[in-house]
C-alpha atoms as a PDB file:
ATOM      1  CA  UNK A   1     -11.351 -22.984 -21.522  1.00  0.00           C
ATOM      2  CA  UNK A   2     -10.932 -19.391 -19.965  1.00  0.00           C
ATOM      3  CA  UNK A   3      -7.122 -18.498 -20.406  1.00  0.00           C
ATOM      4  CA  UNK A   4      -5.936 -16.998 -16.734  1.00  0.00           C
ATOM      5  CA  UNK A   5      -4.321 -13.703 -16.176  1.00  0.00           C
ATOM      6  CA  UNK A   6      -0.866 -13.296 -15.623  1.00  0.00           C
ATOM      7  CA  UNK A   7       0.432 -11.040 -12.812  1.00  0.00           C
ATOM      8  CA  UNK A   8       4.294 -10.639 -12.553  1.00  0.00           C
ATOM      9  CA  UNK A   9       6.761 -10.165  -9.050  1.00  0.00           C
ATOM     10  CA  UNK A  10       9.839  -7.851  -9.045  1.00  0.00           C
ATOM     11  CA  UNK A  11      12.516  -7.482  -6.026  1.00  0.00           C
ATOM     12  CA  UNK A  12      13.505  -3.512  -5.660  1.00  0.00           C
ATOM     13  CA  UNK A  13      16.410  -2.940  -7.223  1.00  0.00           C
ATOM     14  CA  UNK A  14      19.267  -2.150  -5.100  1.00  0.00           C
ATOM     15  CA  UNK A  15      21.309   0.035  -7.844  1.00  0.00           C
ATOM     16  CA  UNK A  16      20.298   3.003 -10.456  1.00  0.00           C
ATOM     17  CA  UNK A  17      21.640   0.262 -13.409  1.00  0.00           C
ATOM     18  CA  UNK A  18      18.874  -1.922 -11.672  1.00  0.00           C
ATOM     19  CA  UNK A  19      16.193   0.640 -11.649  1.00  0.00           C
ATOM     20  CA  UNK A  20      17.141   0.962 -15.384  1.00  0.00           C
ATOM     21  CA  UNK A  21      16.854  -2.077 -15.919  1.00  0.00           C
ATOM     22  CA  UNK A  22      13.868  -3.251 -14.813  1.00  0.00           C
ATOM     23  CA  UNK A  23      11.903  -0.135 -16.560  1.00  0.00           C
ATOM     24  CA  UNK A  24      12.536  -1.942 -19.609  1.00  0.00           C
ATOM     25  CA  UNK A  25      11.555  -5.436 -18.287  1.00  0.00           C
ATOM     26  CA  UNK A  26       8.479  -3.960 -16.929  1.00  0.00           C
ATOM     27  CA  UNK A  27       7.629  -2.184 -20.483  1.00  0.00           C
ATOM     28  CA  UNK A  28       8.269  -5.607 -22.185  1.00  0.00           C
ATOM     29  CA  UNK A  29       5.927  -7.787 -19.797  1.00  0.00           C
ATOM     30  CA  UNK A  30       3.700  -4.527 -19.508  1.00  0.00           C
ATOM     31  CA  UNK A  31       2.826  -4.998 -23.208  1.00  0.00           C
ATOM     32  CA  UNK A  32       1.022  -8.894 -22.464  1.00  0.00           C
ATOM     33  CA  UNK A  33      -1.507  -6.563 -20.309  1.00  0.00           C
ATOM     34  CA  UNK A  34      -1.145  -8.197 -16.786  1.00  0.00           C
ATOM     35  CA  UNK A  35      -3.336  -8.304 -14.001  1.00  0.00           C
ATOM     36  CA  UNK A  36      -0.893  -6.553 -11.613  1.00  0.00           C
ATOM     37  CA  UNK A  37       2.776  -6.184 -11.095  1.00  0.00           C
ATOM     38  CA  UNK A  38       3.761  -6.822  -7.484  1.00  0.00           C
ATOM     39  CA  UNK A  39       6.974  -5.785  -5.686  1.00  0.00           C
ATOM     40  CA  UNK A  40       8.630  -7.803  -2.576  1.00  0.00           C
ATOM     41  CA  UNK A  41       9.463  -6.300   0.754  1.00  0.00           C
ATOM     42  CA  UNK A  42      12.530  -6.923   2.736  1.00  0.00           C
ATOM     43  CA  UNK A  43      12.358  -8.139   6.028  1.00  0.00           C
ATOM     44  CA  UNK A  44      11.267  -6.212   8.690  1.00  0.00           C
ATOM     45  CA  UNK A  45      10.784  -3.475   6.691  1.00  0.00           C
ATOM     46  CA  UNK A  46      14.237  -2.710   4.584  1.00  0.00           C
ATOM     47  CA  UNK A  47      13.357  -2.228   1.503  1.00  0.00           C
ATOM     48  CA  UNK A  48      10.487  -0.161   2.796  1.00  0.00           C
ATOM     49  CA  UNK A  49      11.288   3.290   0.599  1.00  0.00           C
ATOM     50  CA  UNK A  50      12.514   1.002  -2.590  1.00  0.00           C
ATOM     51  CA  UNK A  51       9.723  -1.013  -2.527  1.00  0.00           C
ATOM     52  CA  UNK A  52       7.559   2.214  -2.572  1.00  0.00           C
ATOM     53  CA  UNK A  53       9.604   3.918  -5.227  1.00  0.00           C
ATOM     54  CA  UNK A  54       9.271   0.889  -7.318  1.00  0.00           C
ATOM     55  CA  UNK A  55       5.931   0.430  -6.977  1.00  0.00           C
ATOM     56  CA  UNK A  56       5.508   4.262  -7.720  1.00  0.00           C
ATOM     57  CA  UNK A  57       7.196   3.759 -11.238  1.00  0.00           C
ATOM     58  CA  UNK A  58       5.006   1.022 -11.931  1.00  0.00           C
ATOM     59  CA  UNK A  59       2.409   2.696 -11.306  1.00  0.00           C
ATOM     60  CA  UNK A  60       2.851   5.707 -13.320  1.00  0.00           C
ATOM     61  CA  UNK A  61       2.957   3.507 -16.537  1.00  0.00           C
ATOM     62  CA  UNK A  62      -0.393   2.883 -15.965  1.00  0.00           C
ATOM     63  CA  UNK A  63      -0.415  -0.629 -14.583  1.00  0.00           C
ATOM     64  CA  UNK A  64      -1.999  -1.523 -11.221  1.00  0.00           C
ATOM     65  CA  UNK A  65       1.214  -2.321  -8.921  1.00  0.00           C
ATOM     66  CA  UNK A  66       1.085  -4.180  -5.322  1.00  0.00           C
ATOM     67  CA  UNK A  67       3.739  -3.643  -3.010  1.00  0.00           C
ATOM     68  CA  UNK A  68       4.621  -6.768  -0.502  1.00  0.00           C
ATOM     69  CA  UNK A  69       4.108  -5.802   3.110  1.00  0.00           C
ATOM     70  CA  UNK A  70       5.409  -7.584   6.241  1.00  0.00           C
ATOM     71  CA  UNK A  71       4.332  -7.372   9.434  1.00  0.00           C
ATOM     72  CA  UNK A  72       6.498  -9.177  12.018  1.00  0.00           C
ATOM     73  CA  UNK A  73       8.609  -7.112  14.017  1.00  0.00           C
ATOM     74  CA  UNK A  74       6.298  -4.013  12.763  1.00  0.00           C
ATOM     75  CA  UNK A  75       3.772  -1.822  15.130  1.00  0.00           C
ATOM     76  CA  UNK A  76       0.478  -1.277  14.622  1.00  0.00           C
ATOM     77  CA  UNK A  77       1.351   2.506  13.956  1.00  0.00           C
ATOM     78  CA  UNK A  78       4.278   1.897  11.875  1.00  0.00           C
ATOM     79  CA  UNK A  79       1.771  -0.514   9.168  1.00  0.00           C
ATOM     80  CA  UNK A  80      -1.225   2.283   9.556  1.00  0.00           C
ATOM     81  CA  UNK A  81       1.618   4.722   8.117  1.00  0.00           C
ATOM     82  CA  UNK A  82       2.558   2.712   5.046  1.00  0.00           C
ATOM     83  CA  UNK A  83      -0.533   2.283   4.327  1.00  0.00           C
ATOM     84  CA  UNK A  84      -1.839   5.481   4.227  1.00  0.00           C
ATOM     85  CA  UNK A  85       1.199   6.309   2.370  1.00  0.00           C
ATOM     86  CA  UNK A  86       0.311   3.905  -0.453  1.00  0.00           C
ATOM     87  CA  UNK A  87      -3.147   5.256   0.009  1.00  0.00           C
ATOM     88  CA  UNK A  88      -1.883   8.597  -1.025  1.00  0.00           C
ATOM     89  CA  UNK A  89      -0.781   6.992  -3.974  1.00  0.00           C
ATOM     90  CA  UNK A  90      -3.938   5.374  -4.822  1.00  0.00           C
ATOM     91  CA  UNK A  91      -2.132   2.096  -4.774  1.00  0.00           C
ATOM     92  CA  UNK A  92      -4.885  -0.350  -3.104  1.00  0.00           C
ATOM     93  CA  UNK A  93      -3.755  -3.859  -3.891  1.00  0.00           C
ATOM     94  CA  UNK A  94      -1.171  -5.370  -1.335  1.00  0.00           C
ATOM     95  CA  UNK A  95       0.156  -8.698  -1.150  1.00  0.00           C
ATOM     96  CA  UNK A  96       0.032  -9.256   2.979  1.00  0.00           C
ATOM     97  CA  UNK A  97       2.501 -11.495   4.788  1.00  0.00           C
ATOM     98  CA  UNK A  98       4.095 -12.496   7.865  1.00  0.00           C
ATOM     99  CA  UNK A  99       7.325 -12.424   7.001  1.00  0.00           C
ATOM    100  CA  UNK A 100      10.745 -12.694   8.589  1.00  0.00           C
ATOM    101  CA  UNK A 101      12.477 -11.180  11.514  1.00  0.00           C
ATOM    102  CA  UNK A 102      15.404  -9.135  10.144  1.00  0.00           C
ATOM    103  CA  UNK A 103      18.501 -10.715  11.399  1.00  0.00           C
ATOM    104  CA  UNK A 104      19.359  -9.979  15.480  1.00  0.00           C
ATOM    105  CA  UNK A 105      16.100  -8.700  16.140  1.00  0.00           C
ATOM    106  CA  UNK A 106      14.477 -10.588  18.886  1.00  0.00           C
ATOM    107  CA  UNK A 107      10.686  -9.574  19.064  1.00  0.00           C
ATOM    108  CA  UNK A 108       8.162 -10.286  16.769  1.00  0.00           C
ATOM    109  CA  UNK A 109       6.585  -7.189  17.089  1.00  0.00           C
ATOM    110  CA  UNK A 110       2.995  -6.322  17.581  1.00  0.00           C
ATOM    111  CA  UNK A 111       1.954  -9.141  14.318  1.00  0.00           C
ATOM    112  CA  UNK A 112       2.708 -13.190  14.810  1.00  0.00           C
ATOM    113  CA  UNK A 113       0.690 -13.894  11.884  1.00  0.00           C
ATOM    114  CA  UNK A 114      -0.759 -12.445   8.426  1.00  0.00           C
ATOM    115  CA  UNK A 115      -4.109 -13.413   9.115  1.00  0.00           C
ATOM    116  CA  UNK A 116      -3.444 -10.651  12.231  1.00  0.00           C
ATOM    117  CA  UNK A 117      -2.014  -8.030   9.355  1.00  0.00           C
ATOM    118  CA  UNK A 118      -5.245  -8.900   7.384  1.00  0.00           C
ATOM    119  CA  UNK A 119      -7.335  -8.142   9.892  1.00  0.00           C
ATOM    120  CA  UNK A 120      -6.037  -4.970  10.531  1.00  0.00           C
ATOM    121  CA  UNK A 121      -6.125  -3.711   7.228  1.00  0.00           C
ATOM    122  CA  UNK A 122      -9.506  -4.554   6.656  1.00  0.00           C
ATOM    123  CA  UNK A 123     -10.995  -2.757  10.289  1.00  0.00           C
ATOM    124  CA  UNK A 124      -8.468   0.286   9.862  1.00  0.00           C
ATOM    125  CA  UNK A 125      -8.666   0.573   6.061  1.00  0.00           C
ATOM    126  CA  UNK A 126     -12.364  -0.356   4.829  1.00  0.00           C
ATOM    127  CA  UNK A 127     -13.107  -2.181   1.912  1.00  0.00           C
ATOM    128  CA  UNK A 128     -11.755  -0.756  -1.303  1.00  0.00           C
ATOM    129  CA  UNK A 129      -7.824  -3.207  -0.726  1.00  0.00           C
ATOM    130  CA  UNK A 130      -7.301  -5.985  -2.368  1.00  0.00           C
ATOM    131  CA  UNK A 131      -5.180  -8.032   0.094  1.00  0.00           C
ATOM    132  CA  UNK A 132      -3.410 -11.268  -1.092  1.00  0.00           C
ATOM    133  CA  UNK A 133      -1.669 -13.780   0.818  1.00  0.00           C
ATOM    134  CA  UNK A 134       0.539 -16.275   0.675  1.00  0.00           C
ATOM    135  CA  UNK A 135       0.276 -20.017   0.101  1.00  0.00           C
ATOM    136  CA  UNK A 136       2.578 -23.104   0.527  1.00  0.00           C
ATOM    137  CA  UNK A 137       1.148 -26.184  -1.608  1.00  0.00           C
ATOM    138  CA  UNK A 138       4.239 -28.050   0.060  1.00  0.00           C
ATOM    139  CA  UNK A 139       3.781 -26.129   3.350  1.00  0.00           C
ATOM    140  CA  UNK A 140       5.541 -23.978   4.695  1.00  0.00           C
ATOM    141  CA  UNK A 141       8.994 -24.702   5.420  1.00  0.00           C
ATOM    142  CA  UNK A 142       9.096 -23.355   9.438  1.00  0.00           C
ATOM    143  CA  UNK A 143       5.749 -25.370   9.798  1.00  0.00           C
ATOM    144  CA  UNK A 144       6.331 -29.188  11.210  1.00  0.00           C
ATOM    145  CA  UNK A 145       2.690 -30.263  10.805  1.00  0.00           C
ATOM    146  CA  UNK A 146       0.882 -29.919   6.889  1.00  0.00           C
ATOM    147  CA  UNK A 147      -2.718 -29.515   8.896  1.00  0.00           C
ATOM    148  CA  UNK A 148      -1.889 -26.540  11.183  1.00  0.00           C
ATOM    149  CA  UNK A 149      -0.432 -24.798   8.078  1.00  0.00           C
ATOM    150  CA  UNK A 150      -3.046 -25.120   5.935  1.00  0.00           C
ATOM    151  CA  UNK A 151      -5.571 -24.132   8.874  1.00  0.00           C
ATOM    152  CA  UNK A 152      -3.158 -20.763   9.699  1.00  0.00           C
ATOM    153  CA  UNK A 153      -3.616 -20.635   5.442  1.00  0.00           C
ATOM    154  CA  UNK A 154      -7.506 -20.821   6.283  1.00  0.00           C
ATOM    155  CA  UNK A 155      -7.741 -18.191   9.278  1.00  0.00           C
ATOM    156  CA  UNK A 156      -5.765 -15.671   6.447  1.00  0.00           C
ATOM    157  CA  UNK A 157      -8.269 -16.125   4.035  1.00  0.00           C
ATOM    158  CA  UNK A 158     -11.645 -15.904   6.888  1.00  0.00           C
ATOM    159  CA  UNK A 159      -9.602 -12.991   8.061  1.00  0.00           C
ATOM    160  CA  UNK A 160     -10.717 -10.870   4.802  1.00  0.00           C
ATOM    161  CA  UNK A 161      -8.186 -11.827   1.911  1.00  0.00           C
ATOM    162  CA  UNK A 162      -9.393 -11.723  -1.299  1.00  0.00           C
ATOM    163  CA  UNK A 163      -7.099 -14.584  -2.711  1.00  0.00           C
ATOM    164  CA  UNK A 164      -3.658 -16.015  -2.474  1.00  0.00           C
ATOM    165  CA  UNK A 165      -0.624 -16.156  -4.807  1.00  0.00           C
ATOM    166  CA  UNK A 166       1.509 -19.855  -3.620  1.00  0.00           C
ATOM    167  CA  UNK A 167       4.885 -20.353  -3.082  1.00  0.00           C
ATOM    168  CA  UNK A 168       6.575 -21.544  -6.248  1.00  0.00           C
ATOM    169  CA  UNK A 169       7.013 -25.263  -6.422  1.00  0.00           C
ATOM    170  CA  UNK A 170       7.128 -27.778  -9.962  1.00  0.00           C
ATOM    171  CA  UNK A 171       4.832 -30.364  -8.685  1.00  0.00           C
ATOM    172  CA  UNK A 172       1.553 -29.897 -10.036  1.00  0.00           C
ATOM    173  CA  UNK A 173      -0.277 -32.897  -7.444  1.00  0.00           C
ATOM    174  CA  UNK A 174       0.957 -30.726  -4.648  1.00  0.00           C
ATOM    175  CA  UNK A 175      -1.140 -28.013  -5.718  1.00  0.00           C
ATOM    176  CA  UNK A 176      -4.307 -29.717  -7.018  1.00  0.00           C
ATOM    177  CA  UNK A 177      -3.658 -31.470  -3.073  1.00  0.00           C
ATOM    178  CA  UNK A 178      -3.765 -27.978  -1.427  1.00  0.00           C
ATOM    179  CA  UNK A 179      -6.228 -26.187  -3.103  1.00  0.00           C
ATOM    180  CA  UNK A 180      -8.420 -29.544  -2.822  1.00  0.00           C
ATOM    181  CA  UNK A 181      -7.842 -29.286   1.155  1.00  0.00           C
ATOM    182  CA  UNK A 182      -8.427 -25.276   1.307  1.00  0.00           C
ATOM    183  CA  UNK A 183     -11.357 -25.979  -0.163  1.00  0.00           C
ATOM    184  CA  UNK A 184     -13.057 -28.614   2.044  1.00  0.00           C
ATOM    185  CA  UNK A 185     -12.026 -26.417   4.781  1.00  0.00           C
ATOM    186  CA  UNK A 186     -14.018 -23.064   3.666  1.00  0.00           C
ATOM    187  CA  UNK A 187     -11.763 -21.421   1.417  1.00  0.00           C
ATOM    188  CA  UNK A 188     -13.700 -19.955  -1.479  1.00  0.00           C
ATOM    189  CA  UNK A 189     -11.070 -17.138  -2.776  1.00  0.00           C
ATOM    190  CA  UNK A 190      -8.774 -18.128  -5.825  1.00  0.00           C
ATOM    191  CA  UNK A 191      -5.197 -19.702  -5.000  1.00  0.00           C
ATOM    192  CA  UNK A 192      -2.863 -18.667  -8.005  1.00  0.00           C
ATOM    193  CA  UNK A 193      -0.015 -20.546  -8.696  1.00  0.00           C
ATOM    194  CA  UNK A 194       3.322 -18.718  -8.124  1.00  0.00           C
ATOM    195  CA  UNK A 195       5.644 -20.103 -11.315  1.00  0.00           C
ATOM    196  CA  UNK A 196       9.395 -19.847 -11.124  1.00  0.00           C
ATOM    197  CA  UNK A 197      11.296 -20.379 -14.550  1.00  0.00           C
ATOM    198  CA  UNK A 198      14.337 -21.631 -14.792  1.00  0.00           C
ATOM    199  CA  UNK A 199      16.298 -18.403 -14.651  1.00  0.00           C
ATOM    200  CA  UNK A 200      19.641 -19.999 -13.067  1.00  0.00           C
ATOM    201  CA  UNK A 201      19.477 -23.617 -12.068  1.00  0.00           C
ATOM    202  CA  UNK A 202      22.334 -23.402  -9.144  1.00  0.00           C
ATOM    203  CA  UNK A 203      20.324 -20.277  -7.955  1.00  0.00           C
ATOM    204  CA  UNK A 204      16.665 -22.148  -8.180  1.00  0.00           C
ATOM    205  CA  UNK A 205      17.635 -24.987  -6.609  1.00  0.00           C
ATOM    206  CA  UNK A 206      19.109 -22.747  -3.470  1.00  0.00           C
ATOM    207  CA  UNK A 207      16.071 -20.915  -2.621  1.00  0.00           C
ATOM    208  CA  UNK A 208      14.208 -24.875  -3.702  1.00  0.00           C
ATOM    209  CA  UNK A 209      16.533 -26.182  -0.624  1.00  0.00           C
ATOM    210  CA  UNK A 210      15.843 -23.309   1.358  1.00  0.00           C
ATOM    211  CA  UNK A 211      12.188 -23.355   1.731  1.00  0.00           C
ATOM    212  CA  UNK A 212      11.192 -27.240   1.573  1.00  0.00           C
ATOM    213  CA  UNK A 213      10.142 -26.834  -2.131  1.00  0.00           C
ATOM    214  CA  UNK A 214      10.665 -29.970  -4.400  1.00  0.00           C
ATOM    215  CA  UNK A 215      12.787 -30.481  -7.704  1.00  0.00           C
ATOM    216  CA  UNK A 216      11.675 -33.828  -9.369  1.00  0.00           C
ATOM    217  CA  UNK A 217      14.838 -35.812  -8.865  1.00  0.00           C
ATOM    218  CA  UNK A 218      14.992 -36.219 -13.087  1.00  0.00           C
ATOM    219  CA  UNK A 219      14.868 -32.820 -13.206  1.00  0.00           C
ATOM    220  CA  UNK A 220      17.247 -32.285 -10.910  1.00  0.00           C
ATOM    221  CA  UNK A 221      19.839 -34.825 -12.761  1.00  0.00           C
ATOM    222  CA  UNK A 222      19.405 -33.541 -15.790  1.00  0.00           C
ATOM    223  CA  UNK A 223      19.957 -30.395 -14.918  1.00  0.00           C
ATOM    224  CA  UNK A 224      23.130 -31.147 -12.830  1.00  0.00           C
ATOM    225  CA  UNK A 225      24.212 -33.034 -16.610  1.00  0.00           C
ATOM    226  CA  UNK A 226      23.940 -30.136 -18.448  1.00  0.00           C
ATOM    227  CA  UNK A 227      27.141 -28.707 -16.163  1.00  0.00           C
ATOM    228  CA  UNK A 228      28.339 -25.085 -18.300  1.00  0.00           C
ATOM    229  CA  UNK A 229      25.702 -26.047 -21.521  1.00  0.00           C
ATOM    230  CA  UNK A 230      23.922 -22.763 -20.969  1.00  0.00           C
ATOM    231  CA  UNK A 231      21.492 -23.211 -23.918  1.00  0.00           C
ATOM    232  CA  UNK A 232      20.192 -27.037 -22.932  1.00  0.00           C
ATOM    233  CA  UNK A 233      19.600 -25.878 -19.574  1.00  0.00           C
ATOM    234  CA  UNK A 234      17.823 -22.979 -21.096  1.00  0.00           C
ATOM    235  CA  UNK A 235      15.413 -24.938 -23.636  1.00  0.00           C
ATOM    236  CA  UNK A 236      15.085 -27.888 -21.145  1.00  0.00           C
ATOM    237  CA  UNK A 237      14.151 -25.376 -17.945  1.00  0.00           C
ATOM    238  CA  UNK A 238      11.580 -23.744 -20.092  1.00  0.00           C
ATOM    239  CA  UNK A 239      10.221 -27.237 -21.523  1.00  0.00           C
ATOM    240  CA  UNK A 240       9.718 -28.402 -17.554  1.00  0.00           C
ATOM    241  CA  UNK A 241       7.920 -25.100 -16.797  1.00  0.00           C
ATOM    242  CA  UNK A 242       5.513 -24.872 -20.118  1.00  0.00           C
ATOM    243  CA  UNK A 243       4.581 -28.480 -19.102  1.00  0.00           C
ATOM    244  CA  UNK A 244       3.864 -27.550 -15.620  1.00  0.00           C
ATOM    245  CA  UNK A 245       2.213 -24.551 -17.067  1.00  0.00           C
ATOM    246  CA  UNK A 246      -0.447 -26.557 -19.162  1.00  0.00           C
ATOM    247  CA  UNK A 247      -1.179 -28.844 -16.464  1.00  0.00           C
ATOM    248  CA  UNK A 248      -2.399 -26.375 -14.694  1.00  0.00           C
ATOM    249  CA  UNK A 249      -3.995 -24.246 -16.996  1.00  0.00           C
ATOM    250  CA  UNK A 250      -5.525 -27.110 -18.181  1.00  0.00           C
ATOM    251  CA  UNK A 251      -7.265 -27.730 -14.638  1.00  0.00           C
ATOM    252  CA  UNK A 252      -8.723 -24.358 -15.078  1.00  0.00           C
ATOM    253  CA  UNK A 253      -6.316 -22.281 -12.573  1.00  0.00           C
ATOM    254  CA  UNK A 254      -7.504 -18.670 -11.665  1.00  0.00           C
ATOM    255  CA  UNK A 255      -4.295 -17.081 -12.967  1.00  0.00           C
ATOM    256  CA  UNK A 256      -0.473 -17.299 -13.244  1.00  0.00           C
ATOM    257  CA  UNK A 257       2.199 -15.678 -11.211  1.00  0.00           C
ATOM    258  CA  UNK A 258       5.430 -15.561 -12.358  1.00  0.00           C
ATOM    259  CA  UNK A 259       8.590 -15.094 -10.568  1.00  0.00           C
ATOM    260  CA  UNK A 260      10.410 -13.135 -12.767  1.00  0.00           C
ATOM    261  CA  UNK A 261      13.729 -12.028 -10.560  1.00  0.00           C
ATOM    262  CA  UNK A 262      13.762  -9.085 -12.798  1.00  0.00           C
ATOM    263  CA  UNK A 263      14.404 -10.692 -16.153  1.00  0.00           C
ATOM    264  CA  UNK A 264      11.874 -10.739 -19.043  1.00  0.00           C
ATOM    265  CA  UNK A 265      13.205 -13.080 -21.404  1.00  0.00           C
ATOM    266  CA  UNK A 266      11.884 -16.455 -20.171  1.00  0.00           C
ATOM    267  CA  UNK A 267       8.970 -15.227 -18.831  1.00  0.00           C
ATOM    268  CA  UNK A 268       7.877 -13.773 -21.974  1.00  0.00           C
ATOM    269  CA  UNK A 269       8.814 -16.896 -23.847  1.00  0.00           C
ATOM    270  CA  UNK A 270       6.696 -18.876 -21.191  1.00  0.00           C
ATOM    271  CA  UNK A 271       3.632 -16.780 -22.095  1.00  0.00           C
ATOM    272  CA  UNK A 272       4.248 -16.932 -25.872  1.00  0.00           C
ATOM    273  CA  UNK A 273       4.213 -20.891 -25.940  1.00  0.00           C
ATOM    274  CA  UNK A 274       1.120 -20.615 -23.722  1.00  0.00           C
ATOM    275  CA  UNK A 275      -0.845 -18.042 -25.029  1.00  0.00           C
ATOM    276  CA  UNK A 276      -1.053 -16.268 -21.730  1.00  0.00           C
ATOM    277  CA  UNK A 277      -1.320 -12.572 -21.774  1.00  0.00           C
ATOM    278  CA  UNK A 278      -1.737 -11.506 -25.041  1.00  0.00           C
ATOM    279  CA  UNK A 279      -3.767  -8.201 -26.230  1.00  0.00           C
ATOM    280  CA  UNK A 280      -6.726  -9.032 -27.750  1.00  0.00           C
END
């Protein structure tokens, strides 16, 4: 059994403490050798300089970083820029999305859709980007109907992506059921599972309510038992996530993507029980 890569997602830190901070999370999960590091973008564009300053640290340690990029309520011009900015910093992976309005703005802006985005980059840009999209094994959460998502997932990847990193979600079926789907209609690129540990349960289970993403109701209870018992919740979040972990590696999955929120510590336990990451 081939053991997958692991890749690892950072926000921009909003503060120079942050910034500190996260140079020595990205040294510790630098040393399991990822695949890439990748760094979100704000919507509508505002984190758009601390995205590119973060992904400009990353990169100077010598590991392959992909900066987020957004495209709703952006012009044509204004994406050809950023890229050839990150161009200019030989930074060619990207990790290409729709993404959201920022709040009171009204137009969507010359891009409805990432497959759109996708195209672009490939006829402006040539081949030598790695694009990857995003993926929603329980759909995504603005979407009413499971079948036009998962065909809007399919025009992304026809439109030139090389693969997909999912929305993160601890129900294995639901991905098995996705990828099984994206496959019968076309989709040949890997779909790598986006993990979330358990990094704060109250905080998890906000962004889990948010976008339409299910906690197994046991889970969920025993969690909600634990109340203020900061180690159970600790040992018992990373117990649910190793298990969900070897499921999947276990079905041969492409690779690992773990949403790390800017902390080290469980993620780097998660790949120590696994065996995910290490230097040869």
């Amino acid at each position: 059994m081939t053991t997958p890569a692991v890749s690892f997602e950072f926000f921009p830190p909003n503060t120079p403490v942050g910034s500190e901070k996260l140079k020595t999370v990205v040294q510790e999960l630098g040393a399991l050798n990822p695949h890439y590091f990748s760094v979100t973008y704000g919507a509508g564009g505002s984190t758009r300089d601390k995205t590119l300053a973060t992904v400009t640290d990353i990169a100077a340690t010598g590991h392959e970083a992909a900066p987020h990029l957004s495209c709703v309520g952006s012009t044509r011009e204004s994406i050809a820029e950023i890229l050839a900015t990150y161009r200019a910093q030989n930074i060619r992976r990207i990790v290409a999305l729709r993404g959201d309005l920022p709040s009171g703005t009204a137009t969507a802006g010359e891009f409805r859709y990432a497959s759109e985005l996708v195209s672009f980059i490939r006829e402006t840009q040539g081949a030598d980007w790695t694009l990857e999209v995003a993926a929603y094994p329980e759909y995504h959460p603005q979407q009413r109907y499971a079948a036009k998502d998962l065909q809007h997932f399919a025009d992304k990847m026809k439109a030139g992506a090389d693969g997909a990193i999912t929305q993160f979600f601890f129900n294995a079926d639901a991905y098995f059921h996705f990828v099984e789907q994206a496959r019968k209609l076309g989709v040949a690129q890997p779909i790598v599972p986006g993990i979330m540990p358990f990094h704060n349960y109250a905080r998890i289970a906000q962004f889990a309510a948010r976008d339409g993403i299910d906690i197994p109701r046991w889970v969920a209870l025993k969690m909600e038992g634990y109340m203020d018992d900061v180690a159970s919740i600790r040992a018992f979040g990373l117990d649910v996530i190793a298990g969900l972990c070897e499921r999947l590696i276990a079905q041969g999955v492409p690779g690992i993507h773990f949403y790390t929120l800017n902390q080290s510590a469980l993620t780097l336990e998660l790949c120590r029980r696994l065996g995910l990451g290490q230097e040869a």
